[in-house]
C-alpha atoms as a PDB file:
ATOM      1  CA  UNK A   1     -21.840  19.610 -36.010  1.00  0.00           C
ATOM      2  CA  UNK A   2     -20.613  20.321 -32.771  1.00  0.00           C
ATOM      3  CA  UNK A   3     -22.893  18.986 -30.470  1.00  0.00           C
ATOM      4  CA  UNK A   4     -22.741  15.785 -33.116  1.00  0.00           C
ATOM      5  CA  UNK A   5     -19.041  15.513 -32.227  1.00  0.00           C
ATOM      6  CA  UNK A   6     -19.353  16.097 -28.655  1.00  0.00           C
ATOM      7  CA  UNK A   7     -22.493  13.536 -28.331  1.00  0.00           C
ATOM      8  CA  UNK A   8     -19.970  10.818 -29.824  1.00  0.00           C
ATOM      9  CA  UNK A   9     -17.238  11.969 -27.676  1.00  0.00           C
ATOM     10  CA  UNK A  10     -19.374  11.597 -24.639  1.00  0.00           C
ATOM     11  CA  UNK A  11     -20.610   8.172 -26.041  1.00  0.00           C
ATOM     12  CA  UNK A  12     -17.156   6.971 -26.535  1.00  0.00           C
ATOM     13  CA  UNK A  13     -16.021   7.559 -23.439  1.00  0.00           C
ATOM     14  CA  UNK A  14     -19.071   5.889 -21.557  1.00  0.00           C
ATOM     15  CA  UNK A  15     -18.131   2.818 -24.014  1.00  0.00           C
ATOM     16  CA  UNK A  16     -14.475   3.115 -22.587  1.00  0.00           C
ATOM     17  CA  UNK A  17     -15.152   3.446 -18.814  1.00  0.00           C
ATOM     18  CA  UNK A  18     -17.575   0.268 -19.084  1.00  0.00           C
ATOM     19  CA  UNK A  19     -15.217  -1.891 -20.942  1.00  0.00           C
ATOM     20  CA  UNK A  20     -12.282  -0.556 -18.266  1.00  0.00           C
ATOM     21  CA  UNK A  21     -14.572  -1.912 -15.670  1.00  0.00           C
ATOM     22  CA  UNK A  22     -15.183  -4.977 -16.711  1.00  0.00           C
ATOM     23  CA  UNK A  23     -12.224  -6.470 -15.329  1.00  0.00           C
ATOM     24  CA  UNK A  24      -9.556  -5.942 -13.071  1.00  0.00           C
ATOM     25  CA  UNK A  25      -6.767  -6.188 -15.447  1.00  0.00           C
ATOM     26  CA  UNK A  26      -8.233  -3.134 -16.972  1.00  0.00           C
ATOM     27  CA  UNK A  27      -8.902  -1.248 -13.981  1.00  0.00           C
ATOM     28  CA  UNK A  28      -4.848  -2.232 -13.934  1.00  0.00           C
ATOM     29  CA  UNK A  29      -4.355  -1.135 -17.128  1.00  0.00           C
ATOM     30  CA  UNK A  30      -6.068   2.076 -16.537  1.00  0.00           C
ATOM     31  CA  UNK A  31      -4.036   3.572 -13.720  1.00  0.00           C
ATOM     32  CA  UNK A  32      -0.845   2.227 -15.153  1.00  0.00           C
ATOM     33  CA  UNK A  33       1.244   5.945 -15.340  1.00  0.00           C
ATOM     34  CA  UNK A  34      -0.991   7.858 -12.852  1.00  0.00           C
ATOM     35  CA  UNK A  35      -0.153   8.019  -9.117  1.00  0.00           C
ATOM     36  CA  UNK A  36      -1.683   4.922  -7.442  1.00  0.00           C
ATOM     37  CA  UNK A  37      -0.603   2.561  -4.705  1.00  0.00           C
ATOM     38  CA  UNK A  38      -0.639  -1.146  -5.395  1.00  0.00           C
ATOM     39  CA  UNK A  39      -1.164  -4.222  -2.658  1.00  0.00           C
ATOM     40  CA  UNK A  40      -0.045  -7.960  -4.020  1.00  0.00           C
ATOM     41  CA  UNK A  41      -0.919 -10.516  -1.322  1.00  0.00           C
ATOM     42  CA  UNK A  42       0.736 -14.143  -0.832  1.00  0.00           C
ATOM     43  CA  UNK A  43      -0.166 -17.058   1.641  1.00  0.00           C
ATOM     44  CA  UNK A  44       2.260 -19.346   3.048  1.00  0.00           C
ATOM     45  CA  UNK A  45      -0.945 -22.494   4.307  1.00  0.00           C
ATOM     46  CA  UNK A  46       1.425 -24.502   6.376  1.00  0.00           C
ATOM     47  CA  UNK A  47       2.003 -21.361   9.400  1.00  0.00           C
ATOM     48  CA  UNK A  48      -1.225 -19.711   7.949  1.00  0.00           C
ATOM     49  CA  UNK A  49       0.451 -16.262   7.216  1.00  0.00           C
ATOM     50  CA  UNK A  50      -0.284 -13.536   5.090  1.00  0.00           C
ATOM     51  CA  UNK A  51       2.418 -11.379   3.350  1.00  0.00           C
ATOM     52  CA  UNK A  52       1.654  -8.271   1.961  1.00  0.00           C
ATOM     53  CA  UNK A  53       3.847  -6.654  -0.497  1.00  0.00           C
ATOM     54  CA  UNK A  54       3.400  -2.641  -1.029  1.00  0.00           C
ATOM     55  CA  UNK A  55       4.598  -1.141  -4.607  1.00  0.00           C
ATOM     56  CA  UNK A  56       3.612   2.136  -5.483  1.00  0.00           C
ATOM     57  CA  UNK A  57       3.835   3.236  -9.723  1.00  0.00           C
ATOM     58  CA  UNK A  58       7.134   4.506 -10.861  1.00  0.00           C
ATOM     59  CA  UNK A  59      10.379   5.230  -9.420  1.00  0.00           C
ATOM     60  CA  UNK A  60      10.048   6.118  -5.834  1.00  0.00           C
ATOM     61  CA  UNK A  61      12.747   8.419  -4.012  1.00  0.00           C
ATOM     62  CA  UNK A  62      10.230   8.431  -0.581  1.00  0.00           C
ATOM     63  CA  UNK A  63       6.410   8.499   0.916  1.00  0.00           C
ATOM     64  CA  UNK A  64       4.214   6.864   3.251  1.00  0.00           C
ATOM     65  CA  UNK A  65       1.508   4.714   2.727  1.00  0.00           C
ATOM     66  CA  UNK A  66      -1.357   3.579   4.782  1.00  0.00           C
ATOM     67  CA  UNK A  67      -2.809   0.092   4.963  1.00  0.00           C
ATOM     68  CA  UNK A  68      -6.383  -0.998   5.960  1.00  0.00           C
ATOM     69  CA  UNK A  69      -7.006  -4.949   7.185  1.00  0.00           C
ATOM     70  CA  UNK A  70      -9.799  -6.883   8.777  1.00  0.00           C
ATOM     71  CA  UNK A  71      -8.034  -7.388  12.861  1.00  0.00           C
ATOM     72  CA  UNK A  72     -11.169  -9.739  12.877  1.00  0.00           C
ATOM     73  CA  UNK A  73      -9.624 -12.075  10.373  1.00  0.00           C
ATOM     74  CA  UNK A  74      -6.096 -11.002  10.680  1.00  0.00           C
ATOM     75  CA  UNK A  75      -3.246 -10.040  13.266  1.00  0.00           C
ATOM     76  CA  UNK A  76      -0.088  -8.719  12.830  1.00  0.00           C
ATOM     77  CA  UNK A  77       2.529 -10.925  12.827  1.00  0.00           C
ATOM     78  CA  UNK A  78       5.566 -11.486  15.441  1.00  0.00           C
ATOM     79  CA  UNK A  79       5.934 -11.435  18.940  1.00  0.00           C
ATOM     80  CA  UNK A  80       8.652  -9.488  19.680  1.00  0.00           C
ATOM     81  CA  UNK A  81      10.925  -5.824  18.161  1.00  0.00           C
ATOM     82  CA  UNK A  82      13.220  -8.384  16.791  1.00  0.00           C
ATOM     83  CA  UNK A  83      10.527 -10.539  14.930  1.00  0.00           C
ATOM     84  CA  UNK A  84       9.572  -7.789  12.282  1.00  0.00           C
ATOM     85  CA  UNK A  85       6.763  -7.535  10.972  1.00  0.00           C
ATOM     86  CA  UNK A  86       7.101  -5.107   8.131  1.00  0.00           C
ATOM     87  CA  UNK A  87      10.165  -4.851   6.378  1.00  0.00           C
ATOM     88  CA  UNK A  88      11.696  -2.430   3.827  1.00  0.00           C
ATOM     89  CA  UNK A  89      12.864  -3.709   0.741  1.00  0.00           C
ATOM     90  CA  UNK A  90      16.541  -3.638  -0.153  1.00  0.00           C
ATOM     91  CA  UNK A  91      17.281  -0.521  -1.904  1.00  0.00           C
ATOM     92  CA  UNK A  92      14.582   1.550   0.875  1.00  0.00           C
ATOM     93  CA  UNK A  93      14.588   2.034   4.964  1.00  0.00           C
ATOM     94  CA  UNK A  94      11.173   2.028   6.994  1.00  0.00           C
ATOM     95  CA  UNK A  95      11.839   5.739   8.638  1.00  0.00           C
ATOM     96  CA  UNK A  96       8.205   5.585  10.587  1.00  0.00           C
ATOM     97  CA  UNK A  97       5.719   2.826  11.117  1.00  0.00           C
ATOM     98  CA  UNK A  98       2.507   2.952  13.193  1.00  0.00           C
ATOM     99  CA  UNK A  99       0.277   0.454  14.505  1.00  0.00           C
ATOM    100  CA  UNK A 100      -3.518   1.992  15.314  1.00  0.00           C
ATOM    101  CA  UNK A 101      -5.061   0.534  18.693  1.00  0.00           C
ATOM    102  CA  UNK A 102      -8.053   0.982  20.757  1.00  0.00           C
ATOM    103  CA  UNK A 103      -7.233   3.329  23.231  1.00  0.00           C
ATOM    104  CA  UNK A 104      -5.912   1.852  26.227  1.00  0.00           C
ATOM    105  CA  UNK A 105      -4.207   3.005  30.214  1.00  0.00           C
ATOM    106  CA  UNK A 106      -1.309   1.706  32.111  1.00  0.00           C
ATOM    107  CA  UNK A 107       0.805   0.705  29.506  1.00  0.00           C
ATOM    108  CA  UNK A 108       3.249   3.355  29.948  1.00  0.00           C
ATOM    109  CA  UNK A 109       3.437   3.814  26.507  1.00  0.00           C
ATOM    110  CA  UNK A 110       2.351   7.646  24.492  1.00  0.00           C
ATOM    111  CA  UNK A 111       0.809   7.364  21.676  1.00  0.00           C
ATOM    112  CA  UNK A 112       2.233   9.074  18.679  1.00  0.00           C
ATOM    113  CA  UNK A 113      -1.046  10.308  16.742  1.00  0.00           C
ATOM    114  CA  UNK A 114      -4.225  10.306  18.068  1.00  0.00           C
ATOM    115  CA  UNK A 115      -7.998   9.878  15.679  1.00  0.00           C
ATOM    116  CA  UNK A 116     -11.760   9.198  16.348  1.00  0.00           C
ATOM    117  CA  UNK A 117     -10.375   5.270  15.425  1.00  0.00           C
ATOM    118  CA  UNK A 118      -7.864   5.229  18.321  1.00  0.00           C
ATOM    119  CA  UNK A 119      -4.527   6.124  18.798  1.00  0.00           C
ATOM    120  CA  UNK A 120      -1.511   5.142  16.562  1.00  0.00           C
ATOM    121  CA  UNK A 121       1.433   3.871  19.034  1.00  0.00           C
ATOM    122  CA  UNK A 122       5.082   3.456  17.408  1.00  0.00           C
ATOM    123  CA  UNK A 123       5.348  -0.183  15.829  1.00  0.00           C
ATOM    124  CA  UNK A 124       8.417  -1.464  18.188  1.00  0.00           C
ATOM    125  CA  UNK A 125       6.205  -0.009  21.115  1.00  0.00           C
ATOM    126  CA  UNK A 126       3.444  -2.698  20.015  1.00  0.00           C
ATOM    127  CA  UNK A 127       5.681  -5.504  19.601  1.00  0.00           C
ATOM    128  CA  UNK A 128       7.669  -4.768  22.968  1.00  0.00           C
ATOM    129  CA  UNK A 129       4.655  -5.713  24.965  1.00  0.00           C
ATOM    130  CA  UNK A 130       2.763  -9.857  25.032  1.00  0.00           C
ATOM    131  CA  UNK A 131       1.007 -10.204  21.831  1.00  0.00           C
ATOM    132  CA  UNK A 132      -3.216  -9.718  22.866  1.00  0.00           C
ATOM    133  CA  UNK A 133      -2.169  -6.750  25.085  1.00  0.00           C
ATOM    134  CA  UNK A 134      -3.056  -4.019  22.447  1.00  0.00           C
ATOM    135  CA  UNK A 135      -6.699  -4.118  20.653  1.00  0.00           C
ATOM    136  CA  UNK A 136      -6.154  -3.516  16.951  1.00  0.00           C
ATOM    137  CA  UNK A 137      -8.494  -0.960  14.384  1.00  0.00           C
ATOM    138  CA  UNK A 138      -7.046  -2.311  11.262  1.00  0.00           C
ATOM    139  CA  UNK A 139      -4.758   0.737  10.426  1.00  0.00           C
ATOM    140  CA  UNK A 140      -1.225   0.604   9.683  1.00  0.00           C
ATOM    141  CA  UNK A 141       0.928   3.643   8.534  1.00  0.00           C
ATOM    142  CA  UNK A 142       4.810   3.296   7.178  1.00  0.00           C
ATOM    143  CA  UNK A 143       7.269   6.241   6.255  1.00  0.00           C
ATOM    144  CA  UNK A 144       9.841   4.992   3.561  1.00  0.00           C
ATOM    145  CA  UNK A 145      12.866   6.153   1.764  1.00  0.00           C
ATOM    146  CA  UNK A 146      15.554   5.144  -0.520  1.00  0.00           C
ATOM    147  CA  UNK A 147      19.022   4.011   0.934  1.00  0.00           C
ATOM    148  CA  UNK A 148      21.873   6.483   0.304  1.00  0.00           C
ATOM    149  CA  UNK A 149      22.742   5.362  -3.274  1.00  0.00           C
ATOM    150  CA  UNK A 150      20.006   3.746  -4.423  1.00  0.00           C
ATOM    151  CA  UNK A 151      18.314   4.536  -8.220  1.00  0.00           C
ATOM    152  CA  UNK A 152      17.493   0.868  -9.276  1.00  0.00           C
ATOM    153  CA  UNK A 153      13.916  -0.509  -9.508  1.00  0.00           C
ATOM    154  CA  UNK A 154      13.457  -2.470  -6.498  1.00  0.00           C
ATOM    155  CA  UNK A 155      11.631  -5.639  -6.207  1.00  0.00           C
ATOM    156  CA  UNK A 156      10.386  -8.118  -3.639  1.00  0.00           C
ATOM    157  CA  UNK A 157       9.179 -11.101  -4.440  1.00  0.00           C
ATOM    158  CA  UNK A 158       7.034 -13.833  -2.129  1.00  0.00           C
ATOM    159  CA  UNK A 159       9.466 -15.267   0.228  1.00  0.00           C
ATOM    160  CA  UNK A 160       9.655 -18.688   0.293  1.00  0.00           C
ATOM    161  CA  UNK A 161       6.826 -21.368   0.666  1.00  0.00           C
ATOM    162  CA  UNK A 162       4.307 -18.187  -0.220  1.00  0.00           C
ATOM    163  CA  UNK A 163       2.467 -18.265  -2.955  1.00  0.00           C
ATOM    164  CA  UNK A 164       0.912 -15.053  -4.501  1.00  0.00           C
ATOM    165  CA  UNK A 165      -2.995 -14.723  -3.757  1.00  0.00           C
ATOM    166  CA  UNK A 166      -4.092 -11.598  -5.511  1.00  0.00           C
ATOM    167  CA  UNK A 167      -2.109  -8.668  -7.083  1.00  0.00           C
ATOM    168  CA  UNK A 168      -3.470  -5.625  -8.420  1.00  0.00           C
ATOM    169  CA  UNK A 169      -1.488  -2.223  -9.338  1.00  0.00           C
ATOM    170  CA  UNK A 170       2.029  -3.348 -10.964  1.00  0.00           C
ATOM    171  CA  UNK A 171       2.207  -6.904 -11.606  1.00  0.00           C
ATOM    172  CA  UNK A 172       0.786  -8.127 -14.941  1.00  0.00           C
ATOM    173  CA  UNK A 173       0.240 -11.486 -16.077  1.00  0.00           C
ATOM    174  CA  UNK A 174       3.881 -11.950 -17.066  1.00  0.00           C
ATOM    175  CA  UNK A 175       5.246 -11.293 -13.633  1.00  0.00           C
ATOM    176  CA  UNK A 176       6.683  -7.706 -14.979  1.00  0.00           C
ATOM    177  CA  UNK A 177       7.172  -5.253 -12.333  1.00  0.00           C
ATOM    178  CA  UNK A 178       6.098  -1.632 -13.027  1.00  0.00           C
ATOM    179  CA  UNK A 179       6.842   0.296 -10.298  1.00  0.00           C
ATOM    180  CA  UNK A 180       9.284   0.196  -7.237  1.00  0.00           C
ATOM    181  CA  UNK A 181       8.169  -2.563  -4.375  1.00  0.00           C
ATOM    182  CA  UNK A 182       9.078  -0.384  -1.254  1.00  0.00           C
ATOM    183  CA  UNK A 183       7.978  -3.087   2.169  1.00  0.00           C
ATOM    184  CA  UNK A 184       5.904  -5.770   2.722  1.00  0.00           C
ATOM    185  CA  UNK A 185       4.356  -7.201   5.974  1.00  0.00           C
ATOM    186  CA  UNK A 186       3.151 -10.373   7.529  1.00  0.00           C
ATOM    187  CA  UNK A 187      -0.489 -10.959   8.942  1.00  0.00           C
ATOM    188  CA  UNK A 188      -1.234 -14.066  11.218  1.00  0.00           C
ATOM    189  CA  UNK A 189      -4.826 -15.138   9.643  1.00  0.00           C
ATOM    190  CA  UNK A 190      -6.935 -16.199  12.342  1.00  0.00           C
ATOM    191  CA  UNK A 191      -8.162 -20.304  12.758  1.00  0.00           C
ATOM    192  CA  UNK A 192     -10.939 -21.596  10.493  1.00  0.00           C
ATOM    193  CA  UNK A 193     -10.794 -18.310   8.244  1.00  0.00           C
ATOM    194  CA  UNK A 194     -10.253 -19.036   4.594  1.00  0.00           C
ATOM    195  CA  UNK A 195      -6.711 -18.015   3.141  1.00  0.00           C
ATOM    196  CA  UNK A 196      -8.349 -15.830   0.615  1.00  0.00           C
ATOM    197  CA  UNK A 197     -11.152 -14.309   2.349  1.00  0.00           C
ATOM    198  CA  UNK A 198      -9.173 -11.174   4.542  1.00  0.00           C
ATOM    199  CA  UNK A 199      -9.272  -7.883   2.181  1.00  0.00           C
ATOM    200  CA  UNK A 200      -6.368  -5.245   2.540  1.00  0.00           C
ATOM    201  CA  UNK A 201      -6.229  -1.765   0.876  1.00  0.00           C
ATOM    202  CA  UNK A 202      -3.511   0.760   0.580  1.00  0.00           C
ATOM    203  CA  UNK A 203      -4.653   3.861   0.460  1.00  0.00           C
ATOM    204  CA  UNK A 204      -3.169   7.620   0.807  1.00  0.00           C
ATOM    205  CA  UNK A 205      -4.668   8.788   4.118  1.00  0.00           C
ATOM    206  CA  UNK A 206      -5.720  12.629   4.003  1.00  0.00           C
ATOM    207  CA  UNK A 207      -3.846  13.043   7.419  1.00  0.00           C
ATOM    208  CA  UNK A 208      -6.991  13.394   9.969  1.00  0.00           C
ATOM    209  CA  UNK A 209      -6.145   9.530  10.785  1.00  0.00           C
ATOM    210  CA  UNK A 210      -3.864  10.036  12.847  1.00  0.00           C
ATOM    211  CA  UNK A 211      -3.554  13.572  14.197  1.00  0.00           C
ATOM    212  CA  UNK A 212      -0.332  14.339  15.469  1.00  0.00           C
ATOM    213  CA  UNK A 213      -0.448  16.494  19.050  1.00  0.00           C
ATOM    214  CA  UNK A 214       0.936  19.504  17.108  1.00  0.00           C
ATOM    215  CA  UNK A 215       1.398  20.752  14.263  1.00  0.00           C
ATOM    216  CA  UNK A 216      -0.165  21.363  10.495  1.00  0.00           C
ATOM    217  CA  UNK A 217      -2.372  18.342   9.199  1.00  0.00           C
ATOM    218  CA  UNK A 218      -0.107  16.314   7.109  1.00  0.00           C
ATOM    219  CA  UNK A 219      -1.771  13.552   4.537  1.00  0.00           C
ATOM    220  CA  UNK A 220       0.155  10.311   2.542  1.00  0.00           C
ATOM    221  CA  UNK A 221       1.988  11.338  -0.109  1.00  0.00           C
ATOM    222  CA  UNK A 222       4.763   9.919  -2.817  1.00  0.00           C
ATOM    223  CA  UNK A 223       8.019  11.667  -3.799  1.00  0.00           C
ATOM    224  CA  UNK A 224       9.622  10.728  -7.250  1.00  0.00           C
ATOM    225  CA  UNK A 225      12.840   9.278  -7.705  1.00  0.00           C
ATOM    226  CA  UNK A 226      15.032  11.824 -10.351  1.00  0.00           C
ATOM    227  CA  UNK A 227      17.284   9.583 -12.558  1.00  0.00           C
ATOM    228  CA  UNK A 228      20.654  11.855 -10.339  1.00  0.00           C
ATOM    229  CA  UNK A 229      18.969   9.731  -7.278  1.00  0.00           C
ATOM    230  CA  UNK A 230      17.725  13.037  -5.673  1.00  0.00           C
ATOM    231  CA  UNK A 231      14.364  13.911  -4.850  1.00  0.00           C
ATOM    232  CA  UNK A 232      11.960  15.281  -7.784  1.00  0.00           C
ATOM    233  CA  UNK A 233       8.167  15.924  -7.711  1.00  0.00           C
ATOM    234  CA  UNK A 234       6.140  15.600  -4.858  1.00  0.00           C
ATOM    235  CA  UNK A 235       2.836  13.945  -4.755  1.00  0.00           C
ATOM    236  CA  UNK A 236       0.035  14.592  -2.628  1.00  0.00           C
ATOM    237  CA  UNK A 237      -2.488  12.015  -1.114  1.00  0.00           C
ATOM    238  CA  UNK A 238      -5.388  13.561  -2.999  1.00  0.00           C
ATOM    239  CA  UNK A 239      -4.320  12.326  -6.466  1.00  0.00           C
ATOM    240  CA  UNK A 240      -3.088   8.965  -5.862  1.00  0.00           C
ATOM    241  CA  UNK A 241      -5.403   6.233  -5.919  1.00  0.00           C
ATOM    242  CA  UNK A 242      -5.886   2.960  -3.641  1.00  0.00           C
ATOM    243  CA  UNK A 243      -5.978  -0.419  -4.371  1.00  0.00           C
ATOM    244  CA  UNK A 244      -7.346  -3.847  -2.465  1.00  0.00           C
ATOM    245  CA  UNK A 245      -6.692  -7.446  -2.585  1.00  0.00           C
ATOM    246  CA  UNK A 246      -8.487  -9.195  -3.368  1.00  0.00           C
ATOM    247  CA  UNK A 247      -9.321  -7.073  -5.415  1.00  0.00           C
ATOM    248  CA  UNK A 248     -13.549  -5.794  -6.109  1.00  0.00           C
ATOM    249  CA  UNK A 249     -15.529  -8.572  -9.126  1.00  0.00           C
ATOM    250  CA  UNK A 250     -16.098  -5.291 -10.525  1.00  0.00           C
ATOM    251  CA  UNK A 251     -13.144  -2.390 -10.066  1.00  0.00           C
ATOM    252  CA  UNK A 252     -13.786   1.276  -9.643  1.00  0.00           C
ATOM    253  CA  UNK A 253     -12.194   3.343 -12.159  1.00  0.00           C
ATOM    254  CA  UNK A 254     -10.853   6.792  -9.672  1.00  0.00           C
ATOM    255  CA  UNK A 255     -10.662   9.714 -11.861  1.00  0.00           C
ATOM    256  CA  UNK A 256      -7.148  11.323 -11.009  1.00  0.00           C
ATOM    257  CA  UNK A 257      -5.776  14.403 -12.117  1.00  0.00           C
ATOM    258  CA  UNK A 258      -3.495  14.676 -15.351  1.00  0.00           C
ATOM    259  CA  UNK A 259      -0.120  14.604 -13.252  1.00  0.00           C
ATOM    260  CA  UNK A 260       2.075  12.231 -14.913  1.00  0.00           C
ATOM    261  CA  UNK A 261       3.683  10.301 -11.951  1.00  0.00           C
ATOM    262  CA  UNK A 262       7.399   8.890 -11.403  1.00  0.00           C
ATOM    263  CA  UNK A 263       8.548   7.925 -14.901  1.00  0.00           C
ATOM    264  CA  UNK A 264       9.644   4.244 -15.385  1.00  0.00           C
ATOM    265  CA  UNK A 265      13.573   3.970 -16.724  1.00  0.00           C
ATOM    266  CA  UNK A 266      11.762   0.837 -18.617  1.00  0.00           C
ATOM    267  CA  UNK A 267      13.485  -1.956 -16.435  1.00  0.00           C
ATOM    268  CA  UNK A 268      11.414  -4.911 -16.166  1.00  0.00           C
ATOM    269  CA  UNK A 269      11.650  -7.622 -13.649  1.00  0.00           C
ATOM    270  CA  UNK A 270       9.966 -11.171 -13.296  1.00  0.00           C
ATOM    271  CA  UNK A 271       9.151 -12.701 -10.143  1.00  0.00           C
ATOM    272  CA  UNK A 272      10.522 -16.185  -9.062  1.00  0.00           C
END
């Protein structure tokens, strides 16, 4: 009777992980509650720009977050410290942000962490220099926390003339919000590529990346907001899972561990 019971357990369950991957709503649907990054992606045609907004599940007090994209198809955006290119929501602060580039000599600039890739330079040390001087990977890396005072859900929505692309993670078909959008950045897409075709993933990087010169190795990771507004459980880059827009025909479910992440204080939110 036993192995009966398990046999339709086991059969269940393959029944359940095929009909989660039929789509990407249920891949959504399926990491709703577990500790997962998201990536929704708009396009503004008329200055050919890419925004990216970042939103990881649940109520966020701080983390970091690392961002893959195609420098083939895509460059980041702005020309100069001033002209940002990856901002923090209101209701967070960027603390760190790293651009990865080909290594390079007589720039007079350190670089901050070093990898097989390249080496990860400070993101106003990129944007003080001509834009073309610095060889991109494709790797970003961004430190955020909340602003002294902040507990609400926090939301960004497409600024204006952008229109949304592909969103995976937190956004369902209504527009509701389900975890805390912490910054967002802007991509120049290159001439005669297609609006839709550049990819993008968020991801929690295990920390070999970017290496910093000393020191322990230090990965992603996501620190839950407590409902007091101080910090509550931390969570480390080998439970959370990615996410890429556009997003695969055919999503990968991850298996995660059974940590329940971040709870939501059930506020929902709709996007303009």
């Amino acid at each position: 009777m036993s192995r009966v019971r398990i046999c339709r357990g086991v059969a269940v369950l393959a029944a359940l992980v095929v009909g989660l991957s039929a789509s990407a709503e249920s891949a959504r649907a399926a990491l709703a509650g577990h500790p997962s990054y998201s990536a929704n992606l708009s396009a503004n045609a008329t200055i050919r720009k890419q925004q990216l907004i970042c939103d990881p599940a649940g109520s966020v007090y701080s983390g970091s977050m690392s961002t893959l994209y195609q420098p083939g198809l895509v460059s980041l955006s702005g020309a100069s410290p001033t002209d940002k290119m990856i901002h923090a929501v209101s209701g967070f602060v960027i603390t760190e942000s790293y651009v990865e580039v080909r290594p390079f000599s007589g720039q007079n600039i350190e670089p901050v962490k070093t990898s097989q890739s390249g080496w990860l330079i400070n993101i106003t040390d990129y944007f003080s220099r001509p834009p073309g001087t610095f060889s991109e990977t494709g790797y970003l890396q961004t430190f955020f926390k909340r602003s002294p005072g902040s507990t609400d859900q926090t939301i960004q929505n497409p600024d204006s003339g952008y229109q949304f692309l592909a969103d995976d993670g937190f956004r369902d078909d209504m527009g509701q919000i389900q975890g805390d959008d912490t910054h967002y950045m802007y991509f120049n897409v290159a001439d005669k590529v297609p609006l839709d075709a550049p990819v993008y993933t968020n991801f929690a990087d295990d920390g070999s990346r970017g290496l910093y010169p000393e020191g322990p190795l230090t990965g992603d990771s996501i620190t839950a907001l407590l409902p007091d507004g101080t910090a509550g459980q931390r969570i480390p880059f080998s439970v959370i899972a990615s996410a890429t827009v556009p997003e695969p025909a055919a999503a990968m479910i991850l298996a995660v561990s059974g940590l329940a992440l971040l709870g939501r204080r059930g506020r929902g939110a709709r996007r303009s």
